[in-house]
C-alpha atoms as a PDB file:
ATOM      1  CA  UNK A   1       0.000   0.000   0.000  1.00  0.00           C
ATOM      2  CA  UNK A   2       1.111   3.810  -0.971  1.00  0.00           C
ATOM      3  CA  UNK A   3       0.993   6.922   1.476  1.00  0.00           C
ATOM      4  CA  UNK A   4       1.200  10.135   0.639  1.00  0.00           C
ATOM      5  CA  UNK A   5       3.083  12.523   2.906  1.00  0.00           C
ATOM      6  CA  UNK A   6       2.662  16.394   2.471  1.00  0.00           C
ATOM      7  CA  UNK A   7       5.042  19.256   3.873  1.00  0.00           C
ATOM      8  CA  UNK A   8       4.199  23.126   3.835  1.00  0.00           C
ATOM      9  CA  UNK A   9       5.943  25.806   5.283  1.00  0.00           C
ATOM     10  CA  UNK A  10       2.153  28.090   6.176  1.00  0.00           C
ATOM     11  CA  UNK A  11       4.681  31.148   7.378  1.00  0.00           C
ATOM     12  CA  UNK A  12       3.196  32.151  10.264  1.00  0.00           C
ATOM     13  CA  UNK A  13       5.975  33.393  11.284  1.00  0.00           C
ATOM     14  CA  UNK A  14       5.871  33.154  14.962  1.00  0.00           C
ATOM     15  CA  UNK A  15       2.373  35.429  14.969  1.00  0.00           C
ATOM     16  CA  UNK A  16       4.702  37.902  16.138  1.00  0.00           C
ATOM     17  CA  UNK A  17       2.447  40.960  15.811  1.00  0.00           C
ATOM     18  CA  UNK A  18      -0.279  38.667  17.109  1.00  0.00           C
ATOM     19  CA  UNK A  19      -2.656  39.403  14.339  1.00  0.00           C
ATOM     20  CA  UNK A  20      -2.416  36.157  12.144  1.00  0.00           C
ATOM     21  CA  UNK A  21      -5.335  34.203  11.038  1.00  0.00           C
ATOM     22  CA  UNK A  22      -4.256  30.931   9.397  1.00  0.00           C
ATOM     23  CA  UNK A  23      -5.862  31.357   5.726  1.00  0.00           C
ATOM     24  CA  UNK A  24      -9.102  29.956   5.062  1.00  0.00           C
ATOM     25  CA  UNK A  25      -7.636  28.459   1.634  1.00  0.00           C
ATOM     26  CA  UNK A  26      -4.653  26.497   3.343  1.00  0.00           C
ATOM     27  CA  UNK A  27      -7.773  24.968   5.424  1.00  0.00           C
ATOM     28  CA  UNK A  28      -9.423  24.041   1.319  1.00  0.00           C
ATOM     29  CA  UNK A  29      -5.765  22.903   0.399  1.00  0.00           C
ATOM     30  CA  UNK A  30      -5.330  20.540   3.078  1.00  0.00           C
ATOM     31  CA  UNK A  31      -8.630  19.179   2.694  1.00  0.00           C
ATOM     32  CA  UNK A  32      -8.026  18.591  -0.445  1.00  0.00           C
ATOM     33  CA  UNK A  33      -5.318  17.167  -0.889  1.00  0.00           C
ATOM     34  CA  UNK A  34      -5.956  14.779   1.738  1.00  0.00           C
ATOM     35  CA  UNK A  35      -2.253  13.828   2.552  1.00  0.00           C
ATOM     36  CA  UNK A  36      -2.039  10.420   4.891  1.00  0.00           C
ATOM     37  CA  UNK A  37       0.346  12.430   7.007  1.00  0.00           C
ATOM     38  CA  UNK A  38       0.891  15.941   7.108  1.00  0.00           C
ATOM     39  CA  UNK A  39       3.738  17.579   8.501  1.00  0.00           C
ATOM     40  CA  UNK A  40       3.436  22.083   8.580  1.00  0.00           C
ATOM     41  CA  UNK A  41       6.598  24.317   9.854  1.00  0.00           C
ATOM     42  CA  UNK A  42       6.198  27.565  10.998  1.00  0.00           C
ATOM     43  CA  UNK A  43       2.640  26.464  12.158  1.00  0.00           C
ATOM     44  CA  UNK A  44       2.126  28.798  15.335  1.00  0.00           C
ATOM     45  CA  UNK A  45      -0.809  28.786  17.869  1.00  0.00           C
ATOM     46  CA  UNK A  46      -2.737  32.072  16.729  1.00  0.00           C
ATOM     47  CA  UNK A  47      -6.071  33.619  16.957  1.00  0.00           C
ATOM     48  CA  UNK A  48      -7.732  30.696  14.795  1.00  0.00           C
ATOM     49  CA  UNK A  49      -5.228  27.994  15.258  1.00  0.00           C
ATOM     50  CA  UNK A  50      -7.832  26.252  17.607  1.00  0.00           C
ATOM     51  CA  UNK A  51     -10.662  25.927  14.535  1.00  0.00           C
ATOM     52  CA  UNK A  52      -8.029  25.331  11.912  1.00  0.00           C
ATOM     53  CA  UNK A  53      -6.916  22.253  14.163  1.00  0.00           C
ATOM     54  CA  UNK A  54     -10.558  20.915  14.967  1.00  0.00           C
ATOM     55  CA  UNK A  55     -11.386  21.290  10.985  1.00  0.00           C
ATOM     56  CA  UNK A  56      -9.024  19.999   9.087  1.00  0.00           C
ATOM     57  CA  UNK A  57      -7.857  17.549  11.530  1.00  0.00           C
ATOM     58  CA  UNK A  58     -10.365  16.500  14.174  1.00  0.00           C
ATOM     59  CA  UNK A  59     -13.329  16.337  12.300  1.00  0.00           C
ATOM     60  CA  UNK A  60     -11.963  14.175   9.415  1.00  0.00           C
ATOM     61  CA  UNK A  61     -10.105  11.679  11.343  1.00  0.00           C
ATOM     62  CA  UNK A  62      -6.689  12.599  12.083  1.00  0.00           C
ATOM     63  CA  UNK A  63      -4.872  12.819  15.295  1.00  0.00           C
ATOM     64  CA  UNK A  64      -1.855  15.103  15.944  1.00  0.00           C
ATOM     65  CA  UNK A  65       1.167  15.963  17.910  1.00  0.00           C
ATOM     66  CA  UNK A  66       2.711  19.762  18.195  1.00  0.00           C
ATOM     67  CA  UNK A  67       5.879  21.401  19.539  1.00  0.00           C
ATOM     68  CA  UNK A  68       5.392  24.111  22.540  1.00  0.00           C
ATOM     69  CA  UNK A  69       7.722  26.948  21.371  1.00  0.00           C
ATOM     70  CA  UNK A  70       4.936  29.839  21.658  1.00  0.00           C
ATOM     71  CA  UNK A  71       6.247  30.650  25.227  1.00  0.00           C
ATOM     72  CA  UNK A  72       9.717  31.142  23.642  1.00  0.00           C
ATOM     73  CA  UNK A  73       8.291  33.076  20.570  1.00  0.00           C
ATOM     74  CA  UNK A  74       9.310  30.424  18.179  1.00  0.00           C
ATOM     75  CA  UNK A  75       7.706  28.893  15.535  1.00  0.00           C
ATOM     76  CA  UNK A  76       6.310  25.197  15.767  1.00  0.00           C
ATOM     77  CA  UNK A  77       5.828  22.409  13.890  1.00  0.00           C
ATOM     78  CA  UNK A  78       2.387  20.335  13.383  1.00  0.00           C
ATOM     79  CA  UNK A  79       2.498  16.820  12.591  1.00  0.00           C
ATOM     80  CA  UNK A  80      -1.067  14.908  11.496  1.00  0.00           C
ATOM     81  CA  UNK A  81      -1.936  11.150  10.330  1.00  0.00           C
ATOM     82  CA  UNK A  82      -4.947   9.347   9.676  1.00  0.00           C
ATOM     83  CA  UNK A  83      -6.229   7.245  12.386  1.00  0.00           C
ATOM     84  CA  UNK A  84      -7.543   4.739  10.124  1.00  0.00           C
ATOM     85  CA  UNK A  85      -3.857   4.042   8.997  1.00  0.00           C
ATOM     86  CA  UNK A  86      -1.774   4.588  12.335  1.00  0.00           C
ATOM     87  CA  UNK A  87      -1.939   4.574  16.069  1.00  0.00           C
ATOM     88  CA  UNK A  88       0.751   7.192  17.664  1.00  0.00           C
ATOM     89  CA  UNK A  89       3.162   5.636  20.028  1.00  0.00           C
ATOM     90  CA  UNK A  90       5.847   7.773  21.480  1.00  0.00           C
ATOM     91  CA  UNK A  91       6.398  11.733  20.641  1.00  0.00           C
ATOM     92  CA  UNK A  92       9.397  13.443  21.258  1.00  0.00           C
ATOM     93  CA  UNK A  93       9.232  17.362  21.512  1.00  0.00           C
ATOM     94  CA  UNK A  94      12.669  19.631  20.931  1.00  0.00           C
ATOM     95  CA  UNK A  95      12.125  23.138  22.546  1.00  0.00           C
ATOM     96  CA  UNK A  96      13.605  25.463  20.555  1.00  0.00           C
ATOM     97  CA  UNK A  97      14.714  29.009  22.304  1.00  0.00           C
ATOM     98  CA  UNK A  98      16.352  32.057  20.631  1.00  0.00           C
ATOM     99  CA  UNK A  99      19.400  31.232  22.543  1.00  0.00           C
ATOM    100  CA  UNK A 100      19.909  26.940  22.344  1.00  0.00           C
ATOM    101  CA  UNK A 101      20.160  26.758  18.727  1.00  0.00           C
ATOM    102  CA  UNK A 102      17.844  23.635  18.564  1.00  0.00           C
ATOM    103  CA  UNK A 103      15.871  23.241  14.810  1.00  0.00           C
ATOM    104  CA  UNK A 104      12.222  23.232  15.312  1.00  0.00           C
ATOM    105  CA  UNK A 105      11.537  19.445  15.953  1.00  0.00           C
ATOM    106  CA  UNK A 106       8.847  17.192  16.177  1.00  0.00           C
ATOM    107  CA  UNK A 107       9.228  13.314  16.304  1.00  0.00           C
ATOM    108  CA  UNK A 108       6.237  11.269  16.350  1.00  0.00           C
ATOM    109  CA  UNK A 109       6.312   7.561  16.262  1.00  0.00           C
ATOM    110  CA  UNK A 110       3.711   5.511  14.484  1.00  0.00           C
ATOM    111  CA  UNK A 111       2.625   2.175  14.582  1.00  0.00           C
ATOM    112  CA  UNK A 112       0.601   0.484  10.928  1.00  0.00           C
ATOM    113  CA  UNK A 113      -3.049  -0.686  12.259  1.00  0.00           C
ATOM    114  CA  UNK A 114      -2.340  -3.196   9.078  1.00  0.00           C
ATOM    115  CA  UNK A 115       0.512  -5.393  10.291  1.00  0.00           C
ATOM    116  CA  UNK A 116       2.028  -3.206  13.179  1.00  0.00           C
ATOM    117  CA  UNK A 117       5.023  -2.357  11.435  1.00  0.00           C
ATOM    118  CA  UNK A 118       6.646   1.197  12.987  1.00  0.00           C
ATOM    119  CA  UNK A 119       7.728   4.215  11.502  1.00  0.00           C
ATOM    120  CA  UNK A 120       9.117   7.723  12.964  1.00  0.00           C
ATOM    121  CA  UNK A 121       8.074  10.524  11.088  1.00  0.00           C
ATOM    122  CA  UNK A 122      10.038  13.749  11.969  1.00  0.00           C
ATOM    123  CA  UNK A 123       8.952  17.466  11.012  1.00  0.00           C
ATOM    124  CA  UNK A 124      11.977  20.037  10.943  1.00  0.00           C
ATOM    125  CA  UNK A 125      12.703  23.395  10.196  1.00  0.00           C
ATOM    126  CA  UNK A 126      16.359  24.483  10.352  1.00  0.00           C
ATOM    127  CA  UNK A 127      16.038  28.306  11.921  1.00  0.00           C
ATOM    128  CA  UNK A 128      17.720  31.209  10.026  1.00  0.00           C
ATOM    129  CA  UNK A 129      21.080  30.896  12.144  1.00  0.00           C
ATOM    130  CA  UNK A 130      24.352  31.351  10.986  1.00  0.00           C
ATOM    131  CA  UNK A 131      25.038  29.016   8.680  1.00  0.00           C
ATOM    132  CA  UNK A 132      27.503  27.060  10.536  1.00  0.00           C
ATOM    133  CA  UNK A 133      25.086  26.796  13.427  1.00  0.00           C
ATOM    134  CA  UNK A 134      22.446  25.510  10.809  1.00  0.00           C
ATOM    135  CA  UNK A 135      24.825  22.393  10.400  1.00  0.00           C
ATOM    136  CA  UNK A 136      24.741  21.847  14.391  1.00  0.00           C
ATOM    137  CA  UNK A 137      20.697  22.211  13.982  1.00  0.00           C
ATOM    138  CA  UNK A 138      20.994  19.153  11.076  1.00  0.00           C
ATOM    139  CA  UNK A 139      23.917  17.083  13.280  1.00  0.00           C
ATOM    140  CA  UNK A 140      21.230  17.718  16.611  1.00  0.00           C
ATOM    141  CA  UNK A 141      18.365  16.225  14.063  1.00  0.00           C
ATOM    142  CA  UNK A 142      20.246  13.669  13.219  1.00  0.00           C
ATOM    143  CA  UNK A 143      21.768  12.251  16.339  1.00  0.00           C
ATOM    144  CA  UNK A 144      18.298  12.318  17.920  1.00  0.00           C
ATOM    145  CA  UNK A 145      16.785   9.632  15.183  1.00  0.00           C
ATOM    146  CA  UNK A 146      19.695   8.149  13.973  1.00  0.00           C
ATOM    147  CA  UNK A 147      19.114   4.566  16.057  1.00  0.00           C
ATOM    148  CA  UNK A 148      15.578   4.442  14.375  1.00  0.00           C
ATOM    149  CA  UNK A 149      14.938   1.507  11.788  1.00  0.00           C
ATOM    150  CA  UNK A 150      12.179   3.497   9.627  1.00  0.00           C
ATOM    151  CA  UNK A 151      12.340   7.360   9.372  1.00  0.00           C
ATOM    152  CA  UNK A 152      11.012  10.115   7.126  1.00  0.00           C
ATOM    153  CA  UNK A 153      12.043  13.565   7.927  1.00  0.00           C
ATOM    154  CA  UNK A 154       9.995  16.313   6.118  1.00  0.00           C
ATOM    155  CA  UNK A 155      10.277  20.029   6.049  1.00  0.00           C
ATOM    156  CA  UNK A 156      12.150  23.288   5.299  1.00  0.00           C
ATOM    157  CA  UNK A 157      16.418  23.165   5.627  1.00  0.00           C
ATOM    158  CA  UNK A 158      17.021  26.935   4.396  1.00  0.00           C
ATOM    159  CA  UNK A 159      20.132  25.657   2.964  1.00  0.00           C
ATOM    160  CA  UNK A 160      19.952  28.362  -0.119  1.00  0.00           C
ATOM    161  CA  UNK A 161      20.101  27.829  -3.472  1.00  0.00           C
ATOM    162  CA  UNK A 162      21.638  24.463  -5.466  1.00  0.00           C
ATOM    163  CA  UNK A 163      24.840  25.792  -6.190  1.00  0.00           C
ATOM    164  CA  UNK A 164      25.536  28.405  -3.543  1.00  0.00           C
ATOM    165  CA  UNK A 165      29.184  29.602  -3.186  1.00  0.00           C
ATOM    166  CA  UNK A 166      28.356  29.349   0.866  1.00  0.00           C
ATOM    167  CA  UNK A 167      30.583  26.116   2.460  1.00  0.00           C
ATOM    168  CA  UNK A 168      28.704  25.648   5.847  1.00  0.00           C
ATOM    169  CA  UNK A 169      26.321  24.933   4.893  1.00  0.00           C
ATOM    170  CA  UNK A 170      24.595  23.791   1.707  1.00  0.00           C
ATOM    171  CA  UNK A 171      22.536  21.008  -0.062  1.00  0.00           C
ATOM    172  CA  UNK A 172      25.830  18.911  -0.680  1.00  0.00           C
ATOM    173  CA  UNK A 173      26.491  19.293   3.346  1.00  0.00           C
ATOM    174  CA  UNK A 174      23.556  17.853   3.841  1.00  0.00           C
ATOM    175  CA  UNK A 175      23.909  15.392   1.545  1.00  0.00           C
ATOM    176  CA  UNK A 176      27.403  14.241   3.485  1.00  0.00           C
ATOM    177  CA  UNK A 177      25.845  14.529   6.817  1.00  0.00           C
ATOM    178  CA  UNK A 178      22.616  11.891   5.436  1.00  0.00           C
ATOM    179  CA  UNK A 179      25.637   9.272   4.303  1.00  0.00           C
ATOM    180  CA  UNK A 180      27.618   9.782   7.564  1.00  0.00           C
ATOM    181  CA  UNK A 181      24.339   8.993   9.550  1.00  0.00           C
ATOM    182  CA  UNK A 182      23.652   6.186   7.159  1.00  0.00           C
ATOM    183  CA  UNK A 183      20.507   7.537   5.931  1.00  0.00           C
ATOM    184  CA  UNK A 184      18.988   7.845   2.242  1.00  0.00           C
ATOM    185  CA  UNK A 185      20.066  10.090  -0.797  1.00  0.00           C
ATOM    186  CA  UNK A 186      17.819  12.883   0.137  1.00  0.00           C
ATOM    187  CA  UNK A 187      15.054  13.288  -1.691  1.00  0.00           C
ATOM    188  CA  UNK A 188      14.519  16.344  -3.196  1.00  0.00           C
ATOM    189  CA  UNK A 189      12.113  17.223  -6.231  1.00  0.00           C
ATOM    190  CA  UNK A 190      13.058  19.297  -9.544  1.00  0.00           C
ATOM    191  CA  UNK A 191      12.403  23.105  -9.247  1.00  0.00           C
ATOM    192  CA  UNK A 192      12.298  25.323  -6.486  1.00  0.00           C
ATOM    193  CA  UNK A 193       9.983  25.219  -3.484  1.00  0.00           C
ATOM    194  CA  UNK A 194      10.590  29.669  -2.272  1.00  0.00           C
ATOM    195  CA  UNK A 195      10.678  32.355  -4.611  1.00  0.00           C
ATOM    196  CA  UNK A 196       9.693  31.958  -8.343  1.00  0.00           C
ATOM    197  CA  UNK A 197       8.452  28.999  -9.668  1.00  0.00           C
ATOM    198  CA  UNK A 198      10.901  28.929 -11.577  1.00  0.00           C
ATOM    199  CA  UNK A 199      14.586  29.525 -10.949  1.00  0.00           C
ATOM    200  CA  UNK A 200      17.120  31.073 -13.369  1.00  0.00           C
ATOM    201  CA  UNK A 201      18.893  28.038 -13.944  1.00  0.00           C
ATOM    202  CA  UNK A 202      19.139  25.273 -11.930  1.00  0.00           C
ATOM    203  CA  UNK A 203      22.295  27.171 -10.420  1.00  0.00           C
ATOM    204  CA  UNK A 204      20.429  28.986  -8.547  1.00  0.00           C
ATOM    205  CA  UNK A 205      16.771  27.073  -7.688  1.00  0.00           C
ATOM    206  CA  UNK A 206      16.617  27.195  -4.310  1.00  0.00           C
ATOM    207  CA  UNK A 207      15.034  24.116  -3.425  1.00  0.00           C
ATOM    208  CA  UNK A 208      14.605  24.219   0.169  1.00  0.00           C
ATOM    209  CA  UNK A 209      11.843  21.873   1.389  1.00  0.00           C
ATOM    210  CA  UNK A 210      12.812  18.068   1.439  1.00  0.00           C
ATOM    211  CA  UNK A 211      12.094  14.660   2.609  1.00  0.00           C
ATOM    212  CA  UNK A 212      14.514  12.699   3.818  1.00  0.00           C
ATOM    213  CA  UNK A 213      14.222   8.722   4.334  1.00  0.00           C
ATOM    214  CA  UNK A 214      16.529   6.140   6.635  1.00  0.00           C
ATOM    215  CA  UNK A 215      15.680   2.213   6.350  1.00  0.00           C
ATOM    216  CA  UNK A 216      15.329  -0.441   3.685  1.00  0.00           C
ATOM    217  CA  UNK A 217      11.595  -0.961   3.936  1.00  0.00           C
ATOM    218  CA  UNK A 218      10.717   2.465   3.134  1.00  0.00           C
ATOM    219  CA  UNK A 219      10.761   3.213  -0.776  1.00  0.00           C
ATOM    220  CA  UNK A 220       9.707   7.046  -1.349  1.00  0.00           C
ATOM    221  CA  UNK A 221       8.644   6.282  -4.863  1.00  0.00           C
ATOM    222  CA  UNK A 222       7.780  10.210  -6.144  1.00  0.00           C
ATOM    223  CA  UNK A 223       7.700  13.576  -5.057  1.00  0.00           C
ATOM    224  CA  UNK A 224       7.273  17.251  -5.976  1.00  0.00           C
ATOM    225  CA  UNK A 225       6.344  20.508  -5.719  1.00  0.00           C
ATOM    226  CA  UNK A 226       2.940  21.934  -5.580  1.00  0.00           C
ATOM    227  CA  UNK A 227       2.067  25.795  -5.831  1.00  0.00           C
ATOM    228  CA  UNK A 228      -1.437  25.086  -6.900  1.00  0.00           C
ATOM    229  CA  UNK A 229      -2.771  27.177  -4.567  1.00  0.00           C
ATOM    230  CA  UNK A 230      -1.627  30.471  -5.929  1.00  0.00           C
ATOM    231  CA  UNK A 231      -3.356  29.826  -8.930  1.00  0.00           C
ATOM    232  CA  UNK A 232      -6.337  29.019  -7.033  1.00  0.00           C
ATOM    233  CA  UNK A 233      -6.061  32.156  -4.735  1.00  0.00           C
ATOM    234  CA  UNK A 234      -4.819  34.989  -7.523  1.00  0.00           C
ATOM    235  CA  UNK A 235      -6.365  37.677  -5.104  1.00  0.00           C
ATOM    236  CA  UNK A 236      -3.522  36.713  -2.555  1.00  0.00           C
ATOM    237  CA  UNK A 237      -0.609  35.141  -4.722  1.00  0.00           C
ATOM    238  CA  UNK A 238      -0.669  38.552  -7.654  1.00  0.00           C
ATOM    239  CA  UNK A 239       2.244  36.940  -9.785  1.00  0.00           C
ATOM    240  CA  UNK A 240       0.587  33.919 -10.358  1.00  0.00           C
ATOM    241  CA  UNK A 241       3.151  30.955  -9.011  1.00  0.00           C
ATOM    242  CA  UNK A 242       5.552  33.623  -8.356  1.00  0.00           C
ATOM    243  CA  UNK A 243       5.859  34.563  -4.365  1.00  0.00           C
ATOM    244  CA  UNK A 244       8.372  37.754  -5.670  1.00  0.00           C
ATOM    245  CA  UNK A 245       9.248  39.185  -8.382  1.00  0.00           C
ATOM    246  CA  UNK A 246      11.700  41.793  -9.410  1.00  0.00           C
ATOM    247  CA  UNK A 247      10.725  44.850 -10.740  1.00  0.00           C
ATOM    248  CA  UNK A 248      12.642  46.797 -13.216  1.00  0.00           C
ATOM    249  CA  UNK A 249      10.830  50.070 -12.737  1.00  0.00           C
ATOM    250  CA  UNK A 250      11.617  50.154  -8.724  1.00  0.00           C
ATOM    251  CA  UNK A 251      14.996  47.804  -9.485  1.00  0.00           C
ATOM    252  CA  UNK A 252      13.452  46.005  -6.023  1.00  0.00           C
ATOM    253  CA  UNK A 253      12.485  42.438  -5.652  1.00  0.00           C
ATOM    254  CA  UNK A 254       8.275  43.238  -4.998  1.00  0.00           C
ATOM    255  CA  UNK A 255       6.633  40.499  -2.582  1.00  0.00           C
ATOM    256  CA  UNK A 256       3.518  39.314  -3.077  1.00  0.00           C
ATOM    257  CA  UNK A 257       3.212  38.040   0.606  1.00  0.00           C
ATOM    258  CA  UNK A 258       4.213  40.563   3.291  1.00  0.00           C
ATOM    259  CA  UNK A 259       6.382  39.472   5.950  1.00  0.00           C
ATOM    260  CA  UNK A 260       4.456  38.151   8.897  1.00  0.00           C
ATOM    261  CA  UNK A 261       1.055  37.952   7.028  1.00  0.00           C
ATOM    262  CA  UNK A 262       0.821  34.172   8.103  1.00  0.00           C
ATOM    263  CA  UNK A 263       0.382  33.392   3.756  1.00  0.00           C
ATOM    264  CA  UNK A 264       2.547  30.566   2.817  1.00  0.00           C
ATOM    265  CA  UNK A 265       5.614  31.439   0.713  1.00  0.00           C
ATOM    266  CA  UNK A 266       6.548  28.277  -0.213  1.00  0.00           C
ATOM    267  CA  UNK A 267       5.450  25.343  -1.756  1.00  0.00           C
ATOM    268  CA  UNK A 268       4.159  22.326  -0.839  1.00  0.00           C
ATOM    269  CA  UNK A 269       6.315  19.287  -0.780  1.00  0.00           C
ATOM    270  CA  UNK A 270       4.283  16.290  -1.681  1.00  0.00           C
ATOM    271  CA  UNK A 271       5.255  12.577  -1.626  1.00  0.00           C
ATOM    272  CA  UNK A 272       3.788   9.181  -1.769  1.00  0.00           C
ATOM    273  CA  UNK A 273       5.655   6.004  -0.320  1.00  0.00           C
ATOM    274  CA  UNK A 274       5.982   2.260   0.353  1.00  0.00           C
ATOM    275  CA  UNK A 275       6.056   1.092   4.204  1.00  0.00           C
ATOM    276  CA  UNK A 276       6.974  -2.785   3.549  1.00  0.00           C
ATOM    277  CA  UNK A 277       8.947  -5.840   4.886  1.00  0.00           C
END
């Protein structure tokens, strides 16, 4: 049997101004799409978080786990499965602080209600720290599942663009750090998941969202991109696919999401996968 696993940065951004409203169309989106397991970064517990949860997940048969970084002003992460598929097990909950450098972090473990077969399914954001303190955030990650048998991580690394000039840290660091844990090649779809839809060249996509698999019985047989929803939502996403664009009049990069709106800037990451002896 195949499950499909869904990432999405929603952006909230910490609700620092405490204004945010999670979207009514990233309520439609989810809904839709109707993922097995969902993992969201920068999810944050704002005015309508409460609703969102009870809607899209309570009422259509998912349970969930979530960090607790609102008393530190961080962002959390949201993990969701089906309850027809899995039973939850253990959770493990990394507080992240402005001052620790700890990734945002969520570990659930899941059992199959088919056969009872496990799997760990990890939800991370790497925070906008220097860069070599981003590769301490990825080692910390690491460390904490690497004695786990069947593991996909999901979310958003911020490790720039494919071919960035930057040594700390980068998609090939990464890539070392996976081998050295004895993980899978990450897995990381064509394109770019922030920005334009479409990069330059493939220089400079920055493909930031990934998934990232450890064990033989899990196969993660396709994945991709999806900005769907700013072609569904053209009053909110104005360039189309495009979350910025640069204008030549102004010579500016002009955003169509402001900073702190709590609108998604990136895409989803969407993949389906084989769980099997």
């Amino acid at each position: 049997m195949a499950y499909t696993i869904l990432e999405w940065n929603i952006n909230q951004a910490t609700d620092r101004y405490g204004k945010n409203d999670i979207p009514d169309f990233v309520k439609r989106e989810l809904i839709n799409k109707n993922a097995d397991i969902i993992i969201l970064t920068e999810f944050c517990f704002c005015k309508n978080s409460e609703a969102f949860i009870q809607s899209v997940f309570s009422e259509l048969g998912y349970d969930f786990r979530t960090t607790e970084n609102k008393k530190h002003g961080q962002n959390e992460v949201l993990i969701a499965w089906k309850k027809e598929l899995f039973v939850i097990g253990d959770v493990e909950i990394t507080e992240t602080t402005k001052g620790n450098n700890k990734p945002n972090l969520l570990v659930v473990h899941l059992k199959k209600i088919s056969n009872d077969m496990k799997i760990v399914i990890a939800g991370l954001r790497i925070t906008m720290k220097p860069y070599e303190k981003r590769k301490e955030q990825m080692v910390f990650a690491l460390e904490q599942l690497k004695e786990y048998e069947n593991v996909i991580i999901g979310g958003d690394f911020n490790n720039l663009r494919r071919e960035t000039t930057v040594k700390e840290w980068n998609l090939d660091v990464i890539k070392d750090l996976c081998h050295i844990y004895k993980f899978n090649p990450i897995h990381t779809p064509k394109g770019q998941s922030i920005y334009q839809e479409e990069g330059t060249s493939i220089a400079y996509e920055f493909a930031e969202d990934h998934f990232i698999t450890k064990g033989n019985s899990i196969e993660m047989r396709e994945y991709y991109y999806d900005r769907g929803f700013t072609k569904d939502n053209p009053d909110i996403y104005l360039f189309e696919g495009d979350f910025q664009v640069y204008n030549n009049n102004i010579q500016k990069v002009t955003w169509s999401i402001p900073f702190g709106s709590g609108i998604p800037d990136h895409a989803m990451i969407i993949g389906e996968f084989v769980l099997e002896v």
